[in-house]
N, C-alpha and C. Protein backbone atom coordinates (compact mmCIF):
# COMPACT_ATOMS: atom_id res chain seq x y z
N UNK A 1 -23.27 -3.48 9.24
CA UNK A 1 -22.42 -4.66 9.24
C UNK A 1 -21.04 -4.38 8.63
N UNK A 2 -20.76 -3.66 7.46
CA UNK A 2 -19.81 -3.29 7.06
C UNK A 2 -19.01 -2.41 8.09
N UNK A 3 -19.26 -1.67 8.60
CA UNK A 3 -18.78 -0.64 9.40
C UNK A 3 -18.28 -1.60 10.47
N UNK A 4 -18.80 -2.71 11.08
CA UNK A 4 -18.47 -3.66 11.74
C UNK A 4 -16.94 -4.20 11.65
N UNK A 5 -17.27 -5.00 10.49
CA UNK A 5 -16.21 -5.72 9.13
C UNK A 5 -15.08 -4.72 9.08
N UNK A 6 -15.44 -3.31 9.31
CA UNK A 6 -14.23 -2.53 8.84
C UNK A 6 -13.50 -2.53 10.43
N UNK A 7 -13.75 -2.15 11.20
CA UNK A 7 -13.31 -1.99 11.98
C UNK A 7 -12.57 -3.49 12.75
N UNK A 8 -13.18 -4.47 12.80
CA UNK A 8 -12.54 -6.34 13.05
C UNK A 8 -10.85 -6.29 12.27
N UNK A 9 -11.28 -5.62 11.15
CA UNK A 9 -10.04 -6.07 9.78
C UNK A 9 -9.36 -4.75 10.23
N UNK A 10 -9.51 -3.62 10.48
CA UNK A 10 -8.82 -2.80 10.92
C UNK A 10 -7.45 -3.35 11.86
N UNK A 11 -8.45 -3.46 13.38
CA UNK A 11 -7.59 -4.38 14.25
C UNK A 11 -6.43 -5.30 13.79
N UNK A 12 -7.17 -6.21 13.28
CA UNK A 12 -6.29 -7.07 12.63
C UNK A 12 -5.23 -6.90 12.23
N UNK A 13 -5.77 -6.33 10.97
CA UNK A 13 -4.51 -5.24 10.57
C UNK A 13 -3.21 -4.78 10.92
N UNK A 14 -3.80 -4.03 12.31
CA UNK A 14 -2.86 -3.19 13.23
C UNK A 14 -2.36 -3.96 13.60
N UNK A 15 -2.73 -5.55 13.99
CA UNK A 15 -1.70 -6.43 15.14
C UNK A 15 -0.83 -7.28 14.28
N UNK A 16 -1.47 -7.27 13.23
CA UNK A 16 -0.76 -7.77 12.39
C UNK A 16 0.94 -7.33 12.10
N UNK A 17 0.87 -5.92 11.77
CA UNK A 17 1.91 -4.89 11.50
C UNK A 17 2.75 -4.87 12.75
N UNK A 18 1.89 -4.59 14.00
CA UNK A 18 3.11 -4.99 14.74
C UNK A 18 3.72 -5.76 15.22
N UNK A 19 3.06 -7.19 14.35
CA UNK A 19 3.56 -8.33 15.05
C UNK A 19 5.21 -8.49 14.09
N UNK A 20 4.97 -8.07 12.84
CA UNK A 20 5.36 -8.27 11.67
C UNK A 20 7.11 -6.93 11.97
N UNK A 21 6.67 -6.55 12.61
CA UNK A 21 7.74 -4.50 13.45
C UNK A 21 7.70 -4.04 12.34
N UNK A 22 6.67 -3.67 11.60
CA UNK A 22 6.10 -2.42 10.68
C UNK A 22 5.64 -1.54 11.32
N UNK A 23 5.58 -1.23 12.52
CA UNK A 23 5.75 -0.12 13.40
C UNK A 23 7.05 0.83 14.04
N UNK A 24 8.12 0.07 13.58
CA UNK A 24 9.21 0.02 14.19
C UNK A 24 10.17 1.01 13.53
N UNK A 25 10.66 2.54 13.85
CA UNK A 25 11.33 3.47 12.78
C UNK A 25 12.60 2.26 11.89
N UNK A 26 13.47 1.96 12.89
CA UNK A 26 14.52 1.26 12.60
C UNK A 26 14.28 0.09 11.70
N UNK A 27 13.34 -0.77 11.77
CA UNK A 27 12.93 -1.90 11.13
C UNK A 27 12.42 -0.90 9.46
N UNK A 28 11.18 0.01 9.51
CA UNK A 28 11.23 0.81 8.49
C UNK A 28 12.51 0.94 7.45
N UNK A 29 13.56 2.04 8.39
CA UNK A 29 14.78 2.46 7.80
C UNK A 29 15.43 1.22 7.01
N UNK A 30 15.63 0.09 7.56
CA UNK A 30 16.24 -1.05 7.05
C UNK A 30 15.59 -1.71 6.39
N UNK A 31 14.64 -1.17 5.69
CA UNK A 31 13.73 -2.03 4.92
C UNK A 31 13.96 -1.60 3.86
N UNK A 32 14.15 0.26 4.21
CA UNK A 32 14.45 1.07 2.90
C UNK A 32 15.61 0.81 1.99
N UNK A 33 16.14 0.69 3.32
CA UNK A 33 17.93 0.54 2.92
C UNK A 33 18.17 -0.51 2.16
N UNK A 34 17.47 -1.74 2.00
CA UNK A 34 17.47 -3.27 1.67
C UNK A 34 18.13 -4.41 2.52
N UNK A 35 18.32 -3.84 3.95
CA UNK A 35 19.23 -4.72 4.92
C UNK A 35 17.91 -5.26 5.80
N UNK A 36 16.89 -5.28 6.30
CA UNK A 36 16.19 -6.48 6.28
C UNK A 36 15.07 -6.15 5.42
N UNK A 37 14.43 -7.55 4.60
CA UNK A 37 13.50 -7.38 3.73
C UNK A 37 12.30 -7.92 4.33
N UNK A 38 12.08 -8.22 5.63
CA UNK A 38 10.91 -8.53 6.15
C UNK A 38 9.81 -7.78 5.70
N UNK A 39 9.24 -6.93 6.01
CA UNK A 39 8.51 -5.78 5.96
C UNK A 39 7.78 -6.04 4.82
N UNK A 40 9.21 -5.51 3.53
CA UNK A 40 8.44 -5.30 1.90
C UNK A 40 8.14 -6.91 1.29
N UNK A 41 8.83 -8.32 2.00
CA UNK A 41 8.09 -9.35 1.95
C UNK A 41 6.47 -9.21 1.92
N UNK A 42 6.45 -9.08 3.58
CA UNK A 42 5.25 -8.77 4.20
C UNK A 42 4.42 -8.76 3.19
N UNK A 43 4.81 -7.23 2.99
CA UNK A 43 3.58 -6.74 2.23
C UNK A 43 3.10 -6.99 0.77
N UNK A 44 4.34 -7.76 -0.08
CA UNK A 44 4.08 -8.10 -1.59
C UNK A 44 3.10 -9.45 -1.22
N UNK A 45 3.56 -10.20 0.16
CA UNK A 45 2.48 -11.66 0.41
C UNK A 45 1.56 -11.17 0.69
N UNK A 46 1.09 -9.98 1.33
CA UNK A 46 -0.35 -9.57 1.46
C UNK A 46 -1.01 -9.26 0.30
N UNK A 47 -0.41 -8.28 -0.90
CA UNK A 47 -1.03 -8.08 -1.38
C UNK A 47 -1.66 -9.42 -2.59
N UNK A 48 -0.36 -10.27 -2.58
CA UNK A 48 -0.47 -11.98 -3.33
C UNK A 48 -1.94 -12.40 -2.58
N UNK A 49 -2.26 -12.21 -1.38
CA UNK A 49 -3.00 -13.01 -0.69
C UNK A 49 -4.20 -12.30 -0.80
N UNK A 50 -4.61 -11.05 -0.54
CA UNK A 50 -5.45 -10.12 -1.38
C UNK A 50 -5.96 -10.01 -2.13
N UNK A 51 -5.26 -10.17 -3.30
CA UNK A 51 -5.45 -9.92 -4.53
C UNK A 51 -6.61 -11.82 -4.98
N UNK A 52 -5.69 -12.26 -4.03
CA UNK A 52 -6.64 -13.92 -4.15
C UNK A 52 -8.16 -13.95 -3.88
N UNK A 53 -8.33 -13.16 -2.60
CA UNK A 53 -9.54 -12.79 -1.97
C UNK A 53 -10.36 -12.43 -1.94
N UNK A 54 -10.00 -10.68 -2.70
CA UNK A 54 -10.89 -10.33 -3.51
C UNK A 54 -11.23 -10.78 -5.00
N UNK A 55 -10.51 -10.81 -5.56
CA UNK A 55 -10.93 -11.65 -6.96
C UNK A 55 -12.31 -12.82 -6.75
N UNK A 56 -11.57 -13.71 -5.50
CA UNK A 56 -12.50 -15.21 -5.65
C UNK A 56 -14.01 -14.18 -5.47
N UNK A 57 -13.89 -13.39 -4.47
CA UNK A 57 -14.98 -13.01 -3.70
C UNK A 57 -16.03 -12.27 -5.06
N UNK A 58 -15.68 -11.59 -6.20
CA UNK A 58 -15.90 -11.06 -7.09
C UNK A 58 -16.46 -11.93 -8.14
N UNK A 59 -15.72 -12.96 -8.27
CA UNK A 59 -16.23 -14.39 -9.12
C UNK A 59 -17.38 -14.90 -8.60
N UNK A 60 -17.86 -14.98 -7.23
CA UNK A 60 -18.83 -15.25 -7.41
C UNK A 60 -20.08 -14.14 -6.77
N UNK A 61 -19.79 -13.11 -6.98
CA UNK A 61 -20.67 -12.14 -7.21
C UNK A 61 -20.69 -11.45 -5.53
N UNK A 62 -19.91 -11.77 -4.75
CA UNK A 62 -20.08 -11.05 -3.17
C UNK A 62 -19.26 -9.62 -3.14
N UNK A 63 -18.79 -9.26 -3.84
CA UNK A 63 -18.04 -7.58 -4.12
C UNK A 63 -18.12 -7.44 -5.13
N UNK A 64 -17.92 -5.88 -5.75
CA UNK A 64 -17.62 -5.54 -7.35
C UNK A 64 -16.88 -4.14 -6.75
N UNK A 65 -16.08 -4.18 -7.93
CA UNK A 65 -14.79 -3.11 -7.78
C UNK A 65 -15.10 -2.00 -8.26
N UNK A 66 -14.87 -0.81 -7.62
CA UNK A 66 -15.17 0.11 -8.17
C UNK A 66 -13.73 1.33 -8.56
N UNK A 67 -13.20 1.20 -9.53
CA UNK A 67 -11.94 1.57 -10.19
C UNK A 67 -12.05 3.03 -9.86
N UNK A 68 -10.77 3.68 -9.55
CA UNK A 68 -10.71 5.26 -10.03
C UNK A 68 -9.58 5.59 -11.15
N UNK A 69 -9.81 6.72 -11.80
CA UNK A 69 -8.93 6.76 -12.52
C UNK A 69 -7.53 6.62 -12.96
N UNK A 70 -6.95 5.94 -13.79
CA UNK A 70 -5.60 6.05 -13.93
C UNK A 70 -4.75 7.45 -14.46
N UNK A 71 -4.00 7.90 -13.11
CA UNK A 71 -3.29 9.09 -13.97
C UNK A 71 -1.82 8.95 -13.66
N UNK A 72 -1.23 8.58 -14.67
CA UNK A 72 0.22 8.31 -14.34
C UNK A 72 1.59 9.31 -13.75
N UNK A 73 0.94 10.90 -14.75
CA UNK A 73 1.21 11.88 -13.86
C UNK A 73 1.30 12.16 -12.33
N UNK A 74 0.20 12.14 -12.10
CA UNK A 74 -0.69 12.29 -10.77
C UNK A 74 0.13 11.13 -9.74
N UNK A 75 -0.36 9.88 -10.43
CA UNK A 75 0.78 8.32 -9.26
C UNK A 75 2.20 9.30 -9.11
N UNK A 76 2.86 9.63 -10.34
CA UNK A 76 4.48 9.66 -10.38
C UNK A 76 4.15 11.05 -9.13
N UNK A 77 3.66 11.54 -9.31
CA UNK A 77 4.13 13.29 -8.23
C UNK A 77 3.72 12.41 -7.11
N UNK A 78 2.66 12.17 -7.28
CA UNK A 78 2.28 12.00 -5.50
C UNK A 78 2.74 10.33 -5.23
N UNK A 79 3.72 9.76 -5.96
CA UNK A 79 4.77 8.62 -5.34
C UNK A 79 5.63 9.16 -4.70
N UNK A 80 6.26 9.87 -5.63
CA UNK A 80 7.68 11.03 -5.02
C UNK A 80 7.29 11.46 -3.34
N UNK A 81 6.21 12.35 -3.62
CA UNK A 81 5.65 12.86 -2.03
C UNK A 81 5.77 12.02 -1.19
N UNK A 82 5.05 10.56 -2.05
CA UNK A 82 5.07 9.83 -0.79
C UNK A 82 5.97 9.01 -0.09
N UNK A 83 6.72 9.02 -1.26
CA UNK A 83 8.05 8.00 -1.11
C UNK A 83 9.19 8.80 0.38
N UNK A 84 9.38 10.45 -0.28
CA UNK A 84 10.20 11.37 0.27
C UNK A 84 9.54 11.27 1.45
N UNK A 85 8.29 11.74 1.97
CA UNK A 85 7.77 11.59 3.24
C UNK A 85 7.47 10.30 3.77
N UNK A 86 7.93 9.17 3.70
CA UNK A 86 7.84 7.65 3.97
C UNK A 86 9.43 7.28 4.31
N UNK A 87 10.06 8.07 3.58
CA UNK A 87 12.04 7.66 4.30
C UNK A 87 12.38 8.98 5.12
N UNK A 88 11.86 10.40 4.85
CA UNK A 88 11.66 11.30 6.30
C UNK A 88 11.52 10.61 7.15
N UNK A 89 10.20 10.19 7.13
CA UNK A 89 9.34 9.98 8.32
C UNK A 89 9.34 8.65 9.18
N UNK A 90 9.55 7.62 8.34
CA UNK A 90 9.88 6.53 8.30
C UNK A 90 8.32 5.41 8.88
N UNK A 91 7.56 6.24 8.80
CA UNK A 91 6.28 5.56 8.70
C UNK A 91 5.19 6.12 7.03
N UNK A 92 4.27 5.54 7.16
CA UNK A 92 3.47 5.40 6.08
C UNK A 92 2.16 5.49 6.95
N UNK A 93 1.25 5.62 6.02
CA UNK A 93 -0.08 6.27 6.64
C UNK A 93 -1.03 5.10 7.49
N UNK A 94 -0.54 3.76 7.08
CA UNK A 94 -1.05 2.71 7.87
C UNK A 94 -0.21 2.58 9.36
N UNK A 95 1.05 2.48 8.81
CA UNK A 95 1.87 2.84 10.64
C UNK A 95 2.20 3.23 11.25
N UNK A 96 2.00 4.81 10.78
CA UNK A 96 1.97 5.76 11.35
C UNK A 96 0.72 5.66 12.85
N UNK A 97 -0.18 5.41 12.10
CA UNK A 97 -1.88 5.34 12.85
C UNK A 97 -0.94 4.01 14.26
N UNK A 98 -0.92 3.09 13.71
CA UNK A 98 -0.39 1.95 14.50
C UNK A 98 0.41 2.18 15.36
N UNK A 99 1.73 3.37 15.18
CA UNK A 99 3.04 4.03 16.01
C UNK A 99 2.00 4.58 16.96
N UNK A 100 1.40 5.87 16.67
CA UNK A 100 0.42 6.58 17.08
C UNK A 100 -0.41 5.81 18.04
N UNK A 101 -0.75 4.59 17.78
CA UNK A 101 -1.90 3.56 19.04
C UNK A 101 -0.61 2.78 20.16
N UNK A 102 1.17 2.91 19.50
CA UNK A 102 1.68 2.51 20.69
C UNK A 102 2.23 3.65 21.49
N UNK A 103 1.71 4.65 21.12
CA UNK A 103 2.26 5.72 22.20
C UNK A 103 3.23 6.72 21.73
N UNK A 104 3.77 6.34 20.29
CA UNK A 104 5.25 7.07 19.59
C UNK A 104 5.03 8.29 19.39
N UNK A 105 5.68 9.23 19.95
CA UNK A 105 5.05 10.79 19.37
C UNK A 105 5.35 10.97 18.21
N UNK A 106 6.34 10.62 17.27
CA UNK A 106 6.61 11.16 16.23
C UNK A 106 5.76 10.54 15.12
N UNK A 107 4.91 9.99 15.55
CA UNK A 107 3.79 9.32 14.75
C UNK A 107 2.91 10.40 14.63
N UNK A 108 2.54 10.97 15.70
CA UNK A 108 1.44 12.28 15.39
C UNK A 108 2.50 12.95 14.61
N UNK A 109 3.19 13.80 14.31
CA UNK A 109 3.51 14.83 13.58
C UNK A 109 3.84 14.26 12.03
N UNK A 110 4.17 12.75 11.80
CA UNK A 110 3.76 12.30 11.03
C UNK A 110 2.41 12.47 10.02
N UNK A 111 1.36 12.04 10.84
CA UNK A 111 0.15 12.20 10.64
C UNK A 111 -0.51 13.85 10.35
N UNK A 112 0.21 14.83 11.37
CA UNK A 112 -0.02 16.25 11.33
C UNK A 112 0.28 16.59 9.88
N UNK A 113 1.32 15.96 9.58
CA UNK A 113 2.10 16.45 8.10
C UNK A 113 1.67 16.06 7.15
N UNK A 114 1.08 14.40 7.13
CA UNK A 114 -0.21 14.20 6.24
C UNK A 114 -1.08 15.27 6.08
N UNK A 115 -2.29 15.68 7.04
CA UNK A 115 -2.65 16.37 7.01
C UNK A 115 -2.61 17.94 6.79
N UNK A 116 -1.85 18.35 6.94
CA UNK A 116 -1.27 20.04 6.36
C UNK A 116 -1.08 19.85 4.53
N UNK A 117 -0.16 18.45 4.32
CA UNK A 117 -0.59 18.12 2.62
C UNK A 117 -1.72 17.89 2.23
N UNK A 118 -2.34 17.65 2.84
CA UNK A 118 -3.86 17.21 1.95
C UNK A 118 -4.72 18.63 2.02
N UNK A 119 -4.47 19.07 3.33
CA UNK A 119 -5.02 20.90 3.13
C UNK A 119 -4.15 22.20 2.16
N UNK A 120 -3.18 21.56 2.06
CA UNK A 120 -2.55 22.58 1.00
C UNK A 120 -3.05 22.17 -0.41
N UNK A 121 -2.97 20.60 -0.54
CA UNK A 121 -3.61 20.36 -2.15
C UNK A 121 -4.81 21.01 -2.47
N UNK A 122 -5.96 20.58 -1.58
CA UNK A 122 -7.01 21.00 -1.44
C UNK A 122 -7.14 22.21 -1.66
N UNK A 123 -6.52 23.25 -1.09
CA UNK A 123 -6.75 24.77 -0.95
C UNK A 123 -6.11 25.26 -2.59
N UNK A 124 -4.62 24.63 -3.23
CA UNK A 124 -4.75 24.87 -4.03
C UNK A 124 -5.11 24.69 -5.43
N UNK A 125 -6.06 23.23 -5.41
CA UNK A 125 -6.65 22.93 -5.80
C UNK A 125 -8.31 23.75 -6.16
N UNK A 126 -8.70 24.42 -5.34
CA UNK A 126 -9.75 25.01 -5.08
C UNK A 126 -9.61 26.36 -5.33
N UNK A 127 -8.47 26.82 -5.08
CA UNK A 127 -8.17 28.34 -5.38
C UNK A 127 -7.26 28.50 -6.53
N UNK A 128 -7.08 27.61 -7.21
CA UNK A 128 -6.06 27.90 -8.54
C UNK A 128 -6.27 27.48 -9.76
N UNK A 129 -6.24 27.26 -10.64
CA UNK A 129 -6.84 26.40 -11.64
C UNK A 129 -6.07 25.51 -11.79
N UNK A 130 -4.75 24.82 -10.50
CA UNK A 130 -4.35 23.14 -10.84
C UNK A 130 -4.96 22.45 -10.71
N UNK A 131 -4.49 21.60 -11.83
CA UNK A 131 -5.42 19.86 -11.82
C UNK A 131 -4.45 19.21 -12.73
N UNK A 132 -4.67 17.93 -12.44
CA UNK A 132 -3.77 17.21 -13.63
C UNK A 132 -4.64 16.23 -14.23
N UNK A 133 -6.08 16.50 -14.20
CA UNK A 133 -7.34 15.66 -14.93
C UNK A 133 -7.01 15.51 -16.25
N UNK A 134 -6.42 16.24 -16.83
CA UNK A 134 -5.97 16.12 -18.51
C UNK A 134 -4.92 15.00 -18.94
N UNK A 135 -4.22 14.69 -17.44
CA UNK A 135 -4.11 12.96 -17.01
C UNK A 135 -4.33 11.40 -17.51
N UNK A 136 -5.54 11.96 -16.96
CA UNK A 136 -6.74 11.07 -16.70
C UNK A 136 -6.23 10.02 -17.94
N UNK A 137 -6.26 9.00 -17.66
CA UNK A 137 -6.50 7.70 -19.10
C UNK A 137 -7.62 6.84 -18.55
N UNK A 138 -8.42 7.20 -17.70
CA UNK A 138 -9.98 6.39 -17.76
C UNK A 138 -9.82 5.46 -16.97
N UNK A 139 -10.88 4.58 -16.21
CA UNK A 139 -10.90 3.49 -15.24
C UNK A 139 -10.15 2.19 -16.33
N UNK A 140 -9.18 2.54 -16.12
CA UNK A 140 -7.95 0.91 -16.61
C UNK A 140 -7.12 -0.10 -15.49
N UNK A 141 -7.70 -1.44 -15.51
CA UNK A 141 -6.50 -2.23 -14.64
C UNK A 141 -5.86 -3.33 -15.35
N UNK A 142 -4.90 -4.22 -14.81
CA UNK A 142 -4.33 -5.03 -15.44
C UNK A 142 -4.99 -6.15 -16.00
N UNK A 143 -6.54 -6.07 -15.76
CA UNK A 143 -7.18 -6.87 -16.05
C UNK A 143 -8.01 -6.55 -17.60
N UNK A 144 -7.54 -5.02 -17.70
CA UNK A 144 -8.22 -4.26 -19.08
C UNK A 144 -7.15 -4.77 -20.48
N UNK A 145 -5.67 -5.23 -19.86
CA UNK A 145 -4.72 -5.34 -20.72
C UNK A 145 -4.67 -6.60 -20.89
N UNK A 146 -4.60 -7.52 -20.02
CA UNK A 146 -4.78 -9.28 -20.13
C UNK A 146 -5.95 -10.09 -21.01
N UNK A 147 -5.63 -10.13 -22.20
CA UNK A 147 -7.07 -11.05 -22.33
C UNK A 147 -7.22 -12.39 -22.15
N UNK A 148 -7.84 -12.11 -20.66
CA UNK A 148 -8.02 -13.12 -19.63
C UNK A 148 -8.57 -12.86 -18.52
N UNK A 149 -9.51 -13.74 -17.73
CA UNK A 149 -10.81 -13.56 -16.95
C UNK A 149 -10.29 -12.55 -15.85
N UNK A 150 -10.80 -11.79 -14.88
CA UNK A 150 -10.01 -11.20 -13.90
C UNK A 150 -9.17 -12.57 -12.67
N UNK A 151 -10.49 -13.48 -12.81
CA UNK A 151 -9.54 -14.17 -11.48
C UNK A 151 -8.97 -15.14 -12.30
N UNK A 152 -8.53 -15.27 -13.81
CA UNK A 152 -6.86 -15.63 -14.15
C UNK A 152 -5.77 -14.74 -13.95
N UNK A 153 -6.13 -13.89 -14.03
CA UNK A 153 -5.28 -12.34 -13.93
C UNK A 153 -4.66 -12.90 -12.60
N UNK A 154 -5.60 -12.14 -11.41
CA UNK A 154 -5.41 -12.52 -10.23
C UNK A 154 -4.73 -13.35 -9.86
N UNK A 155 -4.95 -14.63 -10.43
CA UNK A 155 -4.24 -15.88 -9.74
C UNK A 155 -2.91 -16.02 -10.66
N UNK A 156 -2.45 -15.04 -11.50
CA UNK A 156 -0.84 -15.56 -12.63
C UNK A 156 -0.48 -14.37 -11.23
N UNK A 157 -1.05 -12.92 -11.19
CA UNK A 157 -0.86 -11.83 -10.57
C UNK A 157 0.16 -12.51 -9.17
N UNK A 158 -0.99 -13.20 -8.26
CA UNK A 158 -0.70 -13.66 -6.92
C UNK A 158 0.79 -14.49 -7.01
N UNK A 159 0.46 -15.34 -7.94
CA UNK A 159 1.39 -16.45 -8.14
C UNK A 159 2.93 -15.83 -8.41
N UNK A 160 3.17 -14.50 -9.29
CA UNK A 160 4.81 -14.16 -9.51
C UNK A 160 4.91 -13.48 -8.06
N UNK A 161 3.52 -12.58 -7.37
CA UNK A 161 4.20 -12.16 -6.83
C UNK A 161 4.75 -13.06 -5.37
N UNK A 162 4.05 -14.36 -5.20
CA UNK A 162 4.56 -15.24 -4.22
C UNK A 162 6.18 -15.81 -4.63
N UNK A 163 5.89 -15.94 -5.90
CA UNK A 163 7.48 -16.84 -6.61
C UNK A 163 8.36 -15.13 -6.23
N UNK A 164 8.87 -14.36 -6.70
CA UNK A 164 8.56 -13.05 -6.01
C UNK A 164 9.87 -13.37 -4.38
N UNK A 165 8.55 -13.17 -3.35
CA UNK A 165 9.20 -13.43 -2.25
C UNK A 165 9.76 -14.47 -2.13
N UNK A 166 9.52 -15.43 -2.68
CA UNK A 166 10.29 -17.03 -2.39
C UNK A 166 12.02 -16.61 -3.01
N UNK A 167 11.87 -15.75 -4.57
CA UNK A 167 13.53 -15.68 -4.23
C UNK A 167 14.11 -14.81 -4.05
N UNK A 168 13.50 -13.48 -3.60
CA UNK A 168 14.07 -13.05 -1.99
C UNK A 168 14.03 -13.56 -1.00
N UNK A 169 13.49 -14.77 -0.47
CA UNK A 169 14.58 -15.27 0.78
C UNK A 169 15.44 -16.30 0.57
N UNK A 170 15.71 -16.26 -0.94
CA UNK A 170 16.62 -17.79 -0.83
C UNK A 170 18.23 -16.76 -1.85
N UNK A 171 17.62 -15.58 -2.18
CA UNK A 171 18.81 -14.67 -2.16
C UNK A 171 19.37 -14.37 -0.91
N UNK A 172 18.56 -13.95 0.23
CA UNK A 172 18.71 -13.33 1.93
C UNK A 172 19.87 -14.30 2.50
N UNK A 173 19.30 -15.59 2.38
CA UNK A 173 20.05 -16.79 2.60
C UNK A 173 21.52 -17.10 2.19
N UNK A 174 21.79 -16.50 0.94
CA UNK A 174 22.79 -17.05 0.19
C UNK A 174 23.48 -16.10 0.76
N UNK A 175 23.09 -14.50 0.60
CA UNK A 175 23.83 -13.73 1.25
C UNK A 175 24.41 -13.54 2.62
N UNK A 176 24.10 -14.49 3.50
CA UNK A 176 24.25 -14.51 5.11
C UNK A 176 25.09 -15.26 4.80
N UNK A 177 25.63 -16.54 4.06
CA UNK A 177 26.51 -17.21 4.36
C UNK A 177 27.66 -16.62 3.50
């Protein structure tokens, strides 16, 4: 059933993004740039709306989260990577897949290039003695720092980041005229 569930929300997903032109290099580029903010809207209301979803769903006992470690090291390098290969490339690993289902070639080599990074970490990961486990600060979320229930967290969480987009578009606005 899950495997089901994954694949429905997958879809979704995907039509979602391109309904939204998070498939789109140019729409990307201008998102980066800060000349249209559709996109990174988008996605701070998804995660507002998310973050609602799973929480409720958790409150009353239908999911439980299973945390991985916080390594701040580790986020900062592999943000950079991802950031640098996200304004290269001008897709990300969700629309890339999505470019890739409308036909875009430069979506595969996208994806190729994902992949060649994750086999180089891997390899030197395996053949070297890097690691940045010494990292590690232990399964922590914002809910470890708040003392307050997770779905208060959640719902102050959801709430700035909706107030958030509300004044980015009433900045967007001011600026057009």
């Amino acid at each position: 059933m899950s495997l089901i569930l994954a694949v429905v929300f997958g879809i979704a997903f995907g039509y979602i993004l391109q309904r939204v032109g998070a498939l789109e290099f140019k729409n990307i580029i201008n998102a980066l740039r800060l000349k249209d903010l559709t996109i990174p809207k988008f996605m701070v209301f998804s995660v507002a709306i998310t973050t609602l979803g799973v929480f409720s769903l958790k409150s009353v006992g239908l999911v439980s989260l299973d945390l991985i470690t916080t390594n701040p090291v580790g986020n900062l390098i592999g943000g950079l990577i991802f950031g640098g290969g996200f304004a290269l490339a001008g897709y990300c690993p969700g629309t890339c897949i999505g470019a890739m289902g409308e036909g875009k070639r430069d979506a595969k080599y996208t994806i190729l290039g994902g992949l060649v990074g994750v086999l180089i970490y891997t390899i030197a990961k395996q053949y070297t003695n890097f690691s940045l486990d010494s990292f590690d600060l232990g399964k922590i979320s914002l809910i470890d720092i708040i003392p307050l229930n997770g779905f208060s967290v959640a719902v102050i969480f959801s709430l700035i980041l909706i107030v958030a987009v509300y004044l980015i578009d009433v900045w967007e606005e001011k600026k057009k005229i």
